[in-house]
PDB file of N, CA and C in Angstrom:
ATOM      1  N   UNK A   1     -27.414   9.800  27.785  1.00  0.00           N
ATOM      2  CA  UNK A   1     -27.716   8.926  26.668  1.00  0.00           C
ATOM      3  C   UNK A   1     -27.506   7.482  27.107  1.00  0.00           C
ATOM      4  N   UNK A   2     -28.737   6.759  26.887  1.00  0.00           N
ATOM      5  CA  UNK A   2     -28.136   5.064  27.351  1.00  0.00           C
ATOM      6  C   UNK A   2     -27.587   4.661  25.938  1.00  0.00           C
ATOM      7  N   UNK A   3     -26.827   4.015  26.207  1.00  0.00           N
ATOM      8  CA  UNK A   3     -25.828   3.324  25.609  1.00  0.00           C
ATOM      9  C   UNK A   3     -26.534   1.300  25.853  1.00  0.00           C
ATOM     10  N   UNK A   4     -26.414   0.435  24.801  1.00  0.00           N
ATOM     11  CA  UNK A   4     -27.349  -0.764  24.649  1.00  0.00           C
ATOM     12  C   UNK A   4     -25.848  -1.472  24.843  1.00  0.00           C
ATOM     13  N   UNK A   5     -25.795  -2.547  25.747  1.00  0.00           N
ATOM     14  CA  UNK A   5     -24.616  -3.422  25.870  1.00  0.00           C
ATOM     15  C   UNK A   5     -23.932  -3.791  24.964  1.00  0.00           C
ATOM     16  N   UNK A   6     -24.397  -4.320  23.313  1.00  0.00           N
ATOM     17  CA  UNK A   6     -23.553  -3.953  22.162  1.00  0.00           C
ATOM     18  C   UNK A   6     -22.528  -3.075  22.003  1.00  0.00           C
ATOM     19  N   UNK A   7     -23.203  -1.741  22.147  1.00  0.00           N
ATOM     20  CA  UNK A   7     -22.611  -0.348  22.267  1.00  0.00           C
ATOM     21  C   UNK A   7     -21.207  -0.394  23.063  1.00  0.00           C
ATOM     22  N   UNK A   8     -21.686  -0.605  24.217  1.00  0.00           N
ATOM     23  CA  UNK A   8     -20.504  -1.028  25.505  1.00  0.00           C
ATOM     24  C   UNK A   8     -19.054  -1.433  25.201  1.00  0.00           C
ATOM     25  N   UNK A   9     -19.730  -3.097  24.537  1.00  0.00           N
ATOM     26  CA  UNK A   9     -18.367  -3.761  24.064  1.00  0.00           C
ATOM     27  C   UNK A   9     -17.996  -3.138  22.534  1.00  0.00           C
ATOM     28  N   UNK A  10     -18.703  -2.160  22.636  1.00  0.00           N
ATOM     29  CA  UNK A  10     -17.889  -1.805  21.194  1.00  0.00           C
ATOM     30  C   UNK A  10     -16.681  -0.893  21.381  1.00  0.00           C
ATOM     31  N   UNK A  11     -17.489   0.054  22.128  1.00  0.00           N
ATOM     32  CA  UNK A  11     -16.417   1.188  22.650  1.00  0.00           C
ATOM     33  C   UNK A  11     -15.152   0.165  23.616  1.00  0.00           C
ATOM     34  N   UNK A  12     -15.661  -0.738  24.580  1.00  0.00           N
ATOM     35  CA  UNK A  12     -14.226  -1.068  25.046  1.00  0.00           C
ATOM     36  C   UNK A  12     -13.380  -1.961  24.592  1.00  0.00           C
ATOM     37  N   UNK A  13     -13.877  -2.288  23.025  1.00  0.00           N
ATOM     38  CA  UNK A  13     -12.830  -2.861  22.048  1.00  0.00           C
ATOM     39  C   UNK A  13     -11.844  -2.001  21.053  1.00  0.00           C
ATOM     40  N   UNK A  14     -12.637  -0.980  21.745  1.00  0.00           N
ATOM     41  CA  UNK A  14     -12.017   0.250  20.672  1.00  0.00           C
ATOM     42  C   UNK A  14     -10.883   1.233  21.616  1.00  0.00           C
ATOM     43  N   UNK A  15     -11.586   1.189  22.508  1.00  0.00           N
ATOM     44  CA  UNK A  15     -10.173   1.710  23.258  1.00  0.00           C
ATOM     45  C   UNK A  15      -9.585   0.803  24.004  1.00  0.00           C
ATOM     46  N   UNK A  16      -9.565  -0.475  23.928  1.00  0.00           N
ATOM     47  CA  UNK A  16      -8.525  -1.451  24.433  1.00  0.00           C
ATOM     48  C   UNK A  16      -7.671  -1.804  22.983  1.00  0.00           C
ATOM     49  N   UNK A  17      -8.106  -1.972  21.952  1.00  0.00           N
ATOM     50  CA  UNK A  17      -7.398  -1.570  20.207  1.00  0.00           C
ATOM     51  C   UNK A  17      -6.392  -0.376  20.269  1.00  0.00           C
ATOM     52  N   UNK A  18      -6.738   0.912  20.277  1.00  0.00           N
ATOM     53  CA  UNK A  18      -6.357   1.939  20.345  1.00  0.00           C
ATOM     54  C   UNK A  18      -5.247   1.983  21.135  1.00  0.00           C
ATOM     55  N   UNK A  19      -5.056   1.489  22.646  1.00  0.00           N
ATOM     56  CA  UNK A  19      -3.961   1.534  23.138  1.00  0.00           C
ATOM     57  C   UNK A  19      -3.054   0.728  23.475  1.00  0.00           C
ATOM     58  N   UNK A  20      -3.398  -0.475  22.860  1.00  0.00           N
ATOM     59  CA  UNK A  20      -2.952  -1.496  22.060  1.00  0.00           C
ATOM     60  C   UNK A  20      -1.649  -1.173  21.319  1.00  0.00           C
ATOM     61  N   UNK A  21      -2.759  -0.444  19.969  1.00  0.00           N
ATOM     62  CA  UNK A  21      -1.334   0.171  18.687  1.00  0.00           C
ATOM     63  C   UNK A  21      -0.700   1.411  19.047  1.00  0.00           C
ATOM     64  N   UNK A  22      -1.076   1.955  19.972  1.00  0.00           N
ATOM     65  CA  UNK A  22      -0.290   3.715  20.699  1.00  0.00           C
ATOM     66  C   UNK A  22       0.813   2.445  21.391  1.00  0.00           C
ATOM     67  N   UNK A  23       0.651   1.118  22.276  1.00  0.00           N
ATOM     68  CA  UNK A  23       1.919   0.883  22.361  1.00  0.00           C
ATOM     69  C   UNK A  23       2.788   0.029  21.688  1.00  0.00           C
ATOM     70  N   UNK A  24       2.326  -0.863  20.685  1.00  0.00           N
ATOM     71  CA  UNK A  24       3.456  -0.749  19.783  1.00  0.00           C
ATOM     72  C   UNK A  24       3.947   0.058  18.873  1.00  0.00           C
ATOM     73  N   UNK A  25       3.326   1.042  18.855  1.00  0.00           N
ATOM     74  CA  UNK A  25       3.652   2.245  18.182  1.00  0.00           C
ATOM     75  C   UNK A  25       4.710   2.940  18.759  1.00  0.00           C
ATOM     76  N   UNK A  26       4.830   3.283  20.161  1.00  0.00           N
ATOM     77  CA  UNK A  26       5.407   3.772  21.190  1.00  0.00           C
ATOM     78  C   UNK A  26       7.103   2.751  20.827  1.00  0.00           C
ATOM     79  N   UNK A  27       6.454   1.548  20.538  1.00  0.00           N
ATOM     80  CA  UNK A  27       7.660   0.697  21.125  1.00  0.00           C
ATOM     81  C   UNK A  27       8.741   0.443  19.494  1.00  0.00           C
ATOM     82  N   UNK A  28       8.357   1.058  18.418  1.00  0.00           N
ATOM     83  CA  UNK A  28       8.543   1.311  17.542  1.00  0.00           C
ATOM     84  C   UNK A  28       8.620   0.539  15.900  1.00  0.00           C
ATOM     85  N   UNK A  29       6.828  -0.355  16.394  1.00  0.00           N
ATOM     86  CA  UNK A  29       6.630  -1.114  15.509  1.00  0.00           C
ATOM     87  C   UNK A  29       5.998  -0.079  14.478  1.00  0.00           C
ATOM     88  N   UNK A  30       6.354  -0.583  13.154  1.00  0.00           N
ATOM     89  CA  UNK A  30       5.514  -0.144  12.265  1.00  0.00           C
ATOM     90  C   UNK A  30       4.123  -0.729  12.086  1.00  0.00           C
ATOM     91  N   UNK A  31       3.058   0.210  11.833  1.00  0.00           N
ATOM     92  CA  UNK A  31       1.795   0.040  11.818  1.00  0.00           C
ATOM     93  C   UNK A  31       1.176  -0.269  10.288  1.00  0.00           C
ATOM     94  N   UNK A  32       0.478  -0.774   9.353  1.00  0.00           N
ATOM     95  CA  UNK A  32       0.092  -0.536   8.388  1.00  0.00           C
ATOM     96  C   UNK A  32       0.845  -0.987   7.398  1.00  0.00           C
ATOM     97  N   UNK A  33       0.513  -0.680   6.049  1.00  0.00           N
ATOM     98  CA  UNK A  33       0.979  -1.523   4.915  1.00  0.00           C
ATOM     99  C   UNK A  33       2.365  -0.987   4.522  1.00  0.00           C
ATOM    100  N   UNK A  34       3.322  -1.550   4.326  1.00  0.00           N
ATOM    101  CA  UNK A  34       4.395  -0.403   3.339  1.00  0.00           C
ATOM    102  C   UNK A  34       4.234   0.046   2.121  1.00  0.00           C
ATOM    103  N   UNK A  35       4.822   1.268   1.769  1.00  0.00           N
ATOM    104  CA  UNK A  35       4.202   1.203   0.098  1.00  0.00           C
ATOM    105  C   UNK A  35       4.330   0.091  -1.023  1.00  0.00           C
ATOM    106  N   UNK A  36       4.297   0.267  -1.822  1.00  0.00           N
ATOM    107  CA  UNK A  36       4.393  -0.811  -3.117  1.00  0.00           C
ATOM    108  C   UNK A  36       5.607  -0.562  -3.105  1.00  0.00           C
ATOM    109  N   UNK A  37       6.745  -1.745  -3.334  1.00  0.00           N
ATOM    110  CA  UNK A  37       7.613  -1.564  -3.937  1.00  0.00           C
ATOM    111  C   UNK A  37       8.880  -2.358  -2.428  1.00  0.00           C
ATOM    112  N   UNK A  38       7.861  -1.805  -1.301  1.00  0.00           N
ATOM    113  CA  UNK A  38       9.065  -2.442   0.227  1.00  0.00           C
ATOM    114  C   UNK A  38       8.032  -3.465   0.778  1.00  0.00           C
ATOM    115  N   UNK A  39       8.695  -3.665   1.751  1.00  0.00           N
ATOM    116  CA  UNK A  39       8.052  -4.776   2.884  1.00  0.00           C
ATOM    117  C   UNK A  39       9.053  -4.240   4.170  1.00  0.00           C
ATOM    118  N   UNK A  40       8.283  -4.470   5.085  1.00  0.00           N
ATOM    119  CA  UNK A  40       9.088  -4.232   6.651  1.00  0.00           C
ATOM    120  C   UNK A  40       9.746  -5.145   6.835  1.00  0.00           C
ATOM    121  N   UNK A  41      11.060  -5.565   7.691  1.00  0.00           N
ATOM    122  CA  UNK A  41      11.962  -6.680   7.759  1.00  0.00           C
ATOM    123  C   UNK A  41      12.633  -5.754   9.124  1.00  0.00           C
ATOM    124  N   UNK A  42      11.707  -6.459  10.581  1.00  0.00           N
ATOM    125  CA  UNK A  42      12.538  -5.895  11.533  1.00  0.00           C
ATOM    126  C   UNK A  42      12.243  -3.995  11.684  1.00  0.00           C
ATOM    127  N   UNK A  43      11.207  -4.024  11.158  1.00  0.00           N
ATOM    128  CA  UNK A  43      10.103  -2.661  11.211  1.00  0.00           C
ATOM    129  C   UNK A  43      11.122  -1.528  10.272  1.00  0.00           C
ATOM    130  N   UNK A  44      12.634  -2.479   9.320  1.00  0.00           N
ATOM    131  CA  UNK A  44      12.687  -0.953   8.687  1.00  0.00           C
ATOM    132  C   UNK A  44      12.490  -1.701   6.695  1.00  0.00           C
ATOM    133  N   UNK A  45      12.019  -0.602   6.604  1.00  0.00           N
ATOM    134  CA  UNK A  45      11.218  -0.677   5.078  1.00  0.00           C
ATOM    135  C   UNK A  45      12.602  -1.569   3.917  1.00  0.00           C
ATOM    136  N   UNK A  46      12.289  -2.425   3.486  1.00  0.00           N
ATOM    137  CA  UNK A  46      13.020  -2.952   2.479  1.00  0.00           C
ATOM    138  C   UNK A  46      12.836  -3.212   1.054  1.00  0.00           C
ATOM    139  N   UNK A  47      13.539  -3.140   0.157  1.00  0.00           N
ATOM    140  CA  UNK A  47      12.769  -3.230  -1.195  1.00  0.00           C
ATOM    141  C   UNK A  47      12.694  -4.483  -1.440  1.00  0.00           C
ATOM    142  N   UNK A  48      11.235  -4.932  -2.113  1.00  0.00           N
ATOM    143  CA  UNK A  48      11.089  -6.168  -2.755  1.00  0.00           C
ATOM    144  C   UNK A  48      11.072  -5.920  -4.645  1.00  0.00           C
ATOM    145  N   UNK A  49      11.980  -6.787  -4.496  1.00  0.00           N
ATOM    146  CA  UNK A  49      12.538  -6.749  -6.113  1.00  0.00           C
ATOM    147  C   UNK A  49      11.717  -7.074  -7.143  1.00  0.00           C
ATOM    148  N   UNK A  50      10.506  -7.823  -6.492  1.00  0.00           N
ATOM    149  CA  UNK A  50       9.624  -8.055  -8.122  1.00  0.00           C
ATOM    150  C   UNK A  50       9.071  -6.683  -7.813  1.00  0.00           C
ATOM    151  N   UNK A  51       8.272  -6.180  -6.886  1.00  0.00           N
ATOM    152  CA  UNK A  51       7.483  -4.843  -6.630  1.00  0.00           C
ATOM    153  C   UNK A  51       8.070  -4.075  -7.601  1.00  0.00           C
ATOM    154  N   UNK A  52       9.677  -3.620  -6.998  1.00  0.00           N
ATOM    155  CA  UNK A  52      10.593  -2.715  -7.791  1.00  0.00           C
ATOM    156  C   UNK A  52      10.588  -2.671  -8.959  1.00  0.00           C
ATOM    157  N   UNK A  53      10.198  -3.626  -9.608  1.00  0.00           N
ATOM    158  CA  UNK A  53      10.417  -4.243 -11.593  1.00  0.00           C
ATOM    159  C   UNK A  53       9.173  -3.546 -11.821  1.00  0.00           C
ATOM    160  N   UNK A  54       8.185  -3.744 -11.301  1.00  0.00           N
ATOM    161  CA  UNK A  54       6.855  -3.347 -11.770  1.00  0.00           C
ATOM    162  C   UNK A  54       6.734  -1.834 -11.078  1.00  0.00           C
ATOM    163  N   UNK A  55       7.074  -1.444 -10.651  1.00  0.00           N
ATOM    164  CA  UNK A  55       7.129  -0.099 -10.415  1.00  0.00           C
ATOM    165  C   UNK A  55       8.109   0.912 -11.316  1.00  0.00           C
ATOM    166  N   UNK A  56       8.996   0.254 -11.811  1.00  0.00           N
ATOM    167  CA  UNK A  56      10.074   0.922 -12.640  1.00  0.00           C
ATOM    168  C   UNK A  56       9.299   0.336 -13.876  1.00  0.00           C
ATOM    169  N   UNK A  57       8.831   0.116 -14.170  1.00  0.00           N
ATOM    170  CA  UNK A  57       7.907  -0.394 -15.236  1.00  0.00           C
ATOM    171  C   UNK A  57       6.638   0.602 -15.417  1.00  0.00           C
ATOM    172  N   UNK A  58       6.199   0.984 -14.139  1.00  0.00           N
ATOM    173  CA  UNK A  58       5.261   2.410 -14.499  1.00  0.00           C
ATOM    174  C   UNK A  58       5.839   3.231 -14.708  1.00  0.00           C
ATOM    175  N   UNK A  59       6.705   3.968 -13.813  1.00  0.00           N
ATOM    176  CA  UNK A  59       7.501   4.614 -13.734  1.00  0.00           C
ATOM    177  C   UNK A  59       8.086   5.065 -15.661  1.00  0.00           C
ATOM    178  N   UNK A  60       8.485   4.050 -16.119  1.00  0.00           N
ATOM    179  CA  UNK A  60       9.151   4.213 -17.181  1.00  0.00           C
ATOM    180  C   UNK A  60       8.078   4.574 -18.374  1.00  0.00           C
ATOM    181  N   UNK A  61       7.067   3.675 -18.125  1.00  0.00           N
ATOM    182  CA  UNK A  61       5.578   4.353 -19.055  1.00  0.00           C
ATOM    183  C   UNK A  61       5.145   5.276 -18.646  1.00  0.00           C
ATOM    184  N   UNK A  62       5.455   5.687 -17.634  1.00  0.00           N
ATOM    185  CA  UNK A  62       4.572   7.523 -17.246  1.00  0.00           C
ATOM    186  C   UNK A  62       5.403   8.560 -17.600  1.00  0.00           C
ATOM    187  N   UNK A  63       6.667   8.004 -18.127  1.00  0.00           N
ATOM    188  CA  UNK A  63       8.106   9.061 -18.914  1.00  0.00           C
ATOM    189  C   UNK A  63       8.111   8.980 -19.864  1.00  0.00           C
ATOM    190  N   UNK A  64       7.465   7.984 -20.476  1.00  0.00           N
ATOM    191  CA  UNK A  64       6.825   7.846 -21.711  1.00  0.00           C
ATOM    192  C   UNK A  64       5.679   9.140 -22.509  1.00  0.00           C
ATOM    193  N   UNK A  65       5.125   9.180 -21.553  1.00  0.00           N
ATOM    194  CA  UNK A  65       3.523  10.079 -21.634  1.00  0.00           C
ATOM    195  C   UNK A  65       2.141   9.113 -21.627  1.00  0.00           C
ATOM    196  N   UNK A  66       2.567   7.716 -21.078  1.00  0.00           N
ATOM    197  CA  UNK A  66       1.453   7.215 -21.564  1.00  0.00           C
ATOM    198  C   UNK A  66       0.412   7.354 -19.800  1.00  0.00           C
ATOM    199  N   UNK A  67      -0.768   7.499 -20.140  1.00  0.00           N
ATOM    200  CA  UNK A  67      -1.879   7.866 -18.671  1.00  0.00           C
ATOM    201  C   UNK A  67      -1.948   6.837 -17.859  1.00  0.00           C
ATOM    202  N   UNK A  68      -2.673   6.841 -16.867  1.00  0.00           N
ATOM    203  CA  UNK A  68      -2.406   5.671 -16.182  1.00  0.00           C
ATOM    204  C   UNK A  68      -3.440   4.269 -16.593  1.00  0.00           C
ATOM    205  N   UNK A  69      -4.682   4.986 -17.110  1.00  0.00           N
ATOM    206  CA  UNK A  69      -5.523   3.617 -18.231  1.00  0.00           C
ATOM    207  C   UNK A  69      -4.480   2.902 -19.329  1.00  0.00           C
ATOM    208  N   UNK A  70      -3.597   3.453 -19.652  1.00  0.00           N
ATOM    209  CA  UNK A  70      -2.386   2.991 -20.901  1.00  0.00           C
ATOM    210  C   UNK A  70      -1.713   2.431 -19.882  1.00  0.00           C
ATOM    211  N   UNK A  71      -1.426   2.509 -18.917  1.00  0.00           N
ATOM    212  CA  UNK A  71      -0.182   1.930 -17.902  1.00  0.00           C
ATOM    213  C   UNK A  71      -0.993   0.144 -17.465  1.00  0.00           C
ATOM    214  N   UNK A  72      -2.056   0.932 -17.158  1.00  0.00           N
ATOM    215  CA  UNK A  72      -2.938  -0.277 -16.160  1.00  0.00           C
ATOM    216  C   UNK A  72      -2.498  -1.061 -17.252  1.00  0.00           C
ATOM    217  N   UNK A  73      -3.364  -1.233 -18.557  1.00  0.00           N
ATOM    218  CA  UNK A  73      -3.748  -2.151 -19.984  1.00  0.00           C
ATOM    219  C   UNK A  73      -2.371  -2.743 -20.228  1.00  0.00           C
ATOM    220  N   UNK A  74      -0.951  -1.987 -19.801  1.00  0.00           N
ATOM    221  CA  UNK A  74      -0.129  -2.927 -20.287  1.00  0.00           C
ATOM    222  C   UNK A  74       0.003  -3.334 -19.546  1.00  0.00           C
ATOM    223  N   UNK A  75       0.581  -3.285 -18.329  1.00  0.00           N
ATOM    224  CA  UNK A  75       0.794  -3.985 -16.931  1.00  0.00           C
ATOM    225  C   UNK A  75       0.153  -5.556 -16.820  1.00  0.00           C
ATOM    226  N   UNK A  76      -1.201  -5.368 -17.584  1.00  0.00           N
ATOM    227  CA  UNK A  76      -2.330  -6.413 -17.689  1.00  0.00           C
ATOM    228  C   UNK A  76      -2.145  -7.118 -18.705  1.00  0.00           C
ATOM    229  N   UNK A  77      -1.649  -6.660 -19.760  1.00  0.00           N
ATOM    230  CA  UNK A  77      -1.136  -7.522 -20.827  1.00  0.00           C
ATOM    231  C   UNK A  77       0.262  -8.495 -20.318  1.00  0.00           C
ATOM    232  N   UNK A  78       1.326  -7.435 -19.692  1.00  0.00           N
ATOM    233  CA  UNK A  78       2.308  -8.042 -19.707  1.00  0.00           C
ATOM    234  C   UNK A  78       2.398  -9.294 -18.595  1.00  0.00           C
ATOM    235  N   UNK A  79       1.281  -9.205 -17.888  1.00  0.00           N
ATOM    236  CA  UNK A  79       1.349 -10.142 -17.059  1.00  0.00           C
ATOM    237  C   UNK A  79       1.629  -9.985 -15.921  1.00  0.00           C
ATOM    238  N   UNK A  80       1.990  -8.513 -15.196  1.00  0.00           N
ATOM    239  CA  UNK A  80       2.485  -7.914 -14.241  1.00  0.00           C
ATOM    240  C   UNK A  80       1.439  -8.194 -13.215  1.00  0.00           C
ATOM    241  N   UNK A  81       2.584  -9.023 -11.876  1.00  0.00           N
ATOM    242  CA  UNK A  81       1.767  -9.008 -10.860  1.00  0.00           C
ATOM    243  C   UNK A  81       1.324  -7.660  -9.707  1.00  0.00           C
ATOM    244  N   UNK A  82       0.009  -7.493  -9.398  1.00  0.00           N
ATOM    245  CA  UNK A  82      -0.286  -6.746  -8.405  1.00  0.00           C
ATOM    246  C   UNK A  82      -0.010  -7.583  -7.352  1.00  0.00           C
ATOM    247  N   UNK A  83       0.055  -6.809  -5.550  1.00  0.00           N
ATOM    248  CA  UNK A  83      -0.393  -7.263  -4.225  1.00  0.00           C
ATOM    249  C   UNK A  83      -0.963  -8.846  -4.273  1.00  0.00           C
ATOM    250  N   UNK A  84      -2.373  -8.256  -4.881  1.00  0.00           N
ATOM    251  CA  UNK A  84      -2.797  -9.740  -4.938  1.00  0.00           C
ATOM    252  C   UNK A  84      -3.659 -10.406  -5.340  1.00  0.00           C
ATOM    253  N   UNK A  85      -2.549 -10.619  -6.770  1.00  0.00           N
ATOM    254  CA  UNK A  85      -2.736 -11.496  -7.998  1.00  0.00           C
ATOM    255  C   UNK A  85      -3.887 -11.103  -8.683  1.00  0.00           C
ATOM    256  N   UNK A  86      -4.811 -10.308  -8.324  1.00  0.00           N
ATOM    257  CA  UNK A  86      -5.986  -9.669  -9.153  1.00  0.00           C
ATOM    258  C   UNK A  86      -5.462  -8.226 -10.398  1.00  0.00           C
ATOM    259  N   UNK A  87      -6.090  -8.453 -11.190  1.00  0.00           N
ATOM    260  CA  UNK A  87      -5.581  -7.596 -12.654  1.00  0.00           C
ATOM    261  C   UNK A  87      -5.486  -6.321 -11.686  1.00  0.00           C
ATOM    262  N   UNK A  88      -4.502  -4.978 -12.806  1.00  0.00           N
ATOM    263  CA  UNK A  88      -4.337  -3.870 -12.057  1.00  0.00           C
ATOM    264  C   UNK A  88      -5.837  -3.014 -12.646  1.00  0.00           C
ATOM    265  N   UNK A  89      -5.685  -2.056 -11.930  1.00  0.00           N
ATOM    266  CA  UNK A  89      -7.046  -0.776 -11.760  1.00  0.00           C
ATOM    267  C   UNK A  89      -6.434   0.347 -12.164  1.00  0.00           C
ATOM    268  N   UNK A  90      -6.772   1.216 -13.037  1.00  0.00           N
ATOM    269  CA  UNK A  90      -6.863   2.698 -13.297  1.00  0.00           C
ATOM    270  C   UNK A  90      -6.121   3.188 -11.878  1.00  0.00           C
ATOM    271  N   UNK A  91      -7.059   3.075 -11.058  1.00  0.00           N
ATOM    272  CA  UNK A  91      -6.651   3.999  -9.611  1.00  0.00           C
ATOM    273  C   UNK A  91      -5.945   3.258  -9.252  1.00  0.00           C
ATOM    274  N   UNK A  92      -5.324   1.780  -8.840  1.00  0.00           N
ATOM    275  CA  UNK A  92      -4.375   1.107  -7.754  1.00  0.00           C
ATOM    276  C   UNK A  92      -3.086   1.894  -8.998  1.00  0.00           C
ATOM    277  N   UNK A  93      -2.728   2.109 -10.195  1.00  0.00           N
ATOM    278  CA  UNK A  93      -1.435   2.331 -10.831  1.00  0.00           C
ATOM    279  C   UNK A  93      -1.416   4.113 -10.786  1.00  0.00           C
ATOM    280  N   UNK A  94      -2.739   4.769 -10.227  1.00  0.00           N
ATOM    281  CA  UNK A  94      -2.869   5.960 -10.079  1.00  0.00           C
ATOM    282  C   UNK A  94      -2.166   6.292  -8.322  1.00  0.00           C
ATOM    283  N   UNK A  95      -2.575   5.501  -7.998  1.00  0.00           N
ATOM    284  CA  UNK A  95      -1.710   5.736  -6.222  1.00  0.00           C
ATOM    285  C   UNK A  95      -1.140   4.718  -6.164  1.00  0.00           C
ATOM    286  N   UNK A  96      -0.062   4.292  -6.593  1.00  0.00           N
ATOM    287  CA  UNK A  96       1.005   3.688  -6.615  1.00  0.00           C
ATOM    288  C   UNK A  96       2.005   5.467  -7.481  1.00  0.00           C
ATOM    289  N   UNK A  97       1.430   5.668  -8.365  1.00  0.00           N
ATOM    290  CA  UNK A  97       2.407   6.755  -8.905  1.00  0.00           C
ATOM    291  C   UNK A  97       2.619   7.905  -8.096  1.00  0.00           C
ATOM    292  N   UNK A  98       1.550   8.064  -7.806  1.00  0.00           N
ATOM    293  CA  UNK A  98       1.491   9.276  -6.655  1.00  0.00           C
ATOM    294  C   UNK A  98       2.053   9.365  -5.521  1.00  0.00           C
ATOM    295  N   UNK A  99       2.652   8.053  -4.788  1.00  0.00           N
ATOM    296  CA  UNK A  99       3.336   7.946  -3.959  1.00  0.00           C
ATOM    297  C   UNK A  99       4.705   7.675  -3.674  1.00  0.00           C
ATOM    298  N   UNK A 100       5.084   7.655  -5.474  1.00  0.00           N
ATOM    299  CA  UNK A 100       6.383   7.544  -5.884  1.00  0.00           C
ATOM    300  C   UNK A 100       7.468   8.414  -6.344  1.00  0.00           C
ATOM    301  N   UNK A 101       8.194   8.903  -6.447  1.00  0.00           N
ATOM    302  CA  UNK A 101       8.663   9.888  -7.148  1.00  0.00           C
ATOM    303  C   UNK A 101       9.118   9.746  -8.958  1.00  0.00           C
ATOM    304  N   UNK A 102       8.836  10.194  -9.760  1.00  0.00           N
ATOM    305  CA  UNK A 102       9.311   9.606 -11.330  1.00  0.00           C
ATOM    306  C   UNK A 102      10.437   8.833 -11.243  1.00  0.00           C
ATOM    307  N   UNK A 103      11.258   9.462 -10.942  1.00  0.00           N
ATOM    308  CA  UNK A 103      12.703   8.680 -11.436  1.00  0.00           C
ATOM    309  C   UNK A 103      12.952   8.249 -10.176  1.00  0.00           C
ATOM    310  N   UNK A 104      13.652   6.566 -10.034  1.00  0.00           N
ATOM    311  CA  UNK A 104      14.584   5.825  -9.365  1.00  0.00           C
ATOM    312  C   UNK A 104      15.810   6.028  -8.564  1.00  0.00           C
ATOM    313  N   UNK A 105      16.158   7.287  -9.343  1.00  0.00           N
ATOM    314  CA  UNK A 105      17.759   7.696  -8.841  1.00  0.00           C
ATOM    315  C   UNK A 105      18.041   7.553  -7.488  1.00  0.00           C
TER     316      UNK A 105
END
């Protein structure tokens, strides 16, 4: 199969990328976003305290019984910041819950 010089530098950006993050990965950086609620500090996960407010804030409306369209709408009323600063979504307060456990304890 010929491959068009585009092609070329694509693939050897992709595996010069690739083993790139295999070695800071190796070297024991964290890769990727932390969940809602931490931030990395020195690659180990820390809680950020406004996150935490607004997460114990779903958290506390989903013990409620209210769905996550009732969660989003208040979140949006109350003024609650998302990531970033754009109103919340059905699904961003749907996987934010899902990746949380109910209770704080």
């Amino acid at each position: 199969m010929h491959h068009n010089a585009e092609q070329i530098a694509r693939d050897f950006i992709s595996i010069q990328t690739k083993k790139a993050m295999a070695k800071l990965k190796k070297k024991g950086r964290k890769l990727g976003r932390p969940q809602f609620g931490f931030r990395y500090v020195d690659g180990v996960p820390t809680e950020r305290a406004d996150q935490m407010k607004v997460l114990g804030r779903m958290i506390e409306l989903r013990s409620l019984g209210k769905n996550c369209n009732k969660i989003m709408t208040i979140l949006n009323e109350e003024k609650q910041p998302t990531v970033t600063g754009k109103p919340w979504t059905r699904t961003g307060v749907a996987l934010i819950l899902s990746r949380h456990p109910m209770d704080m304890d």
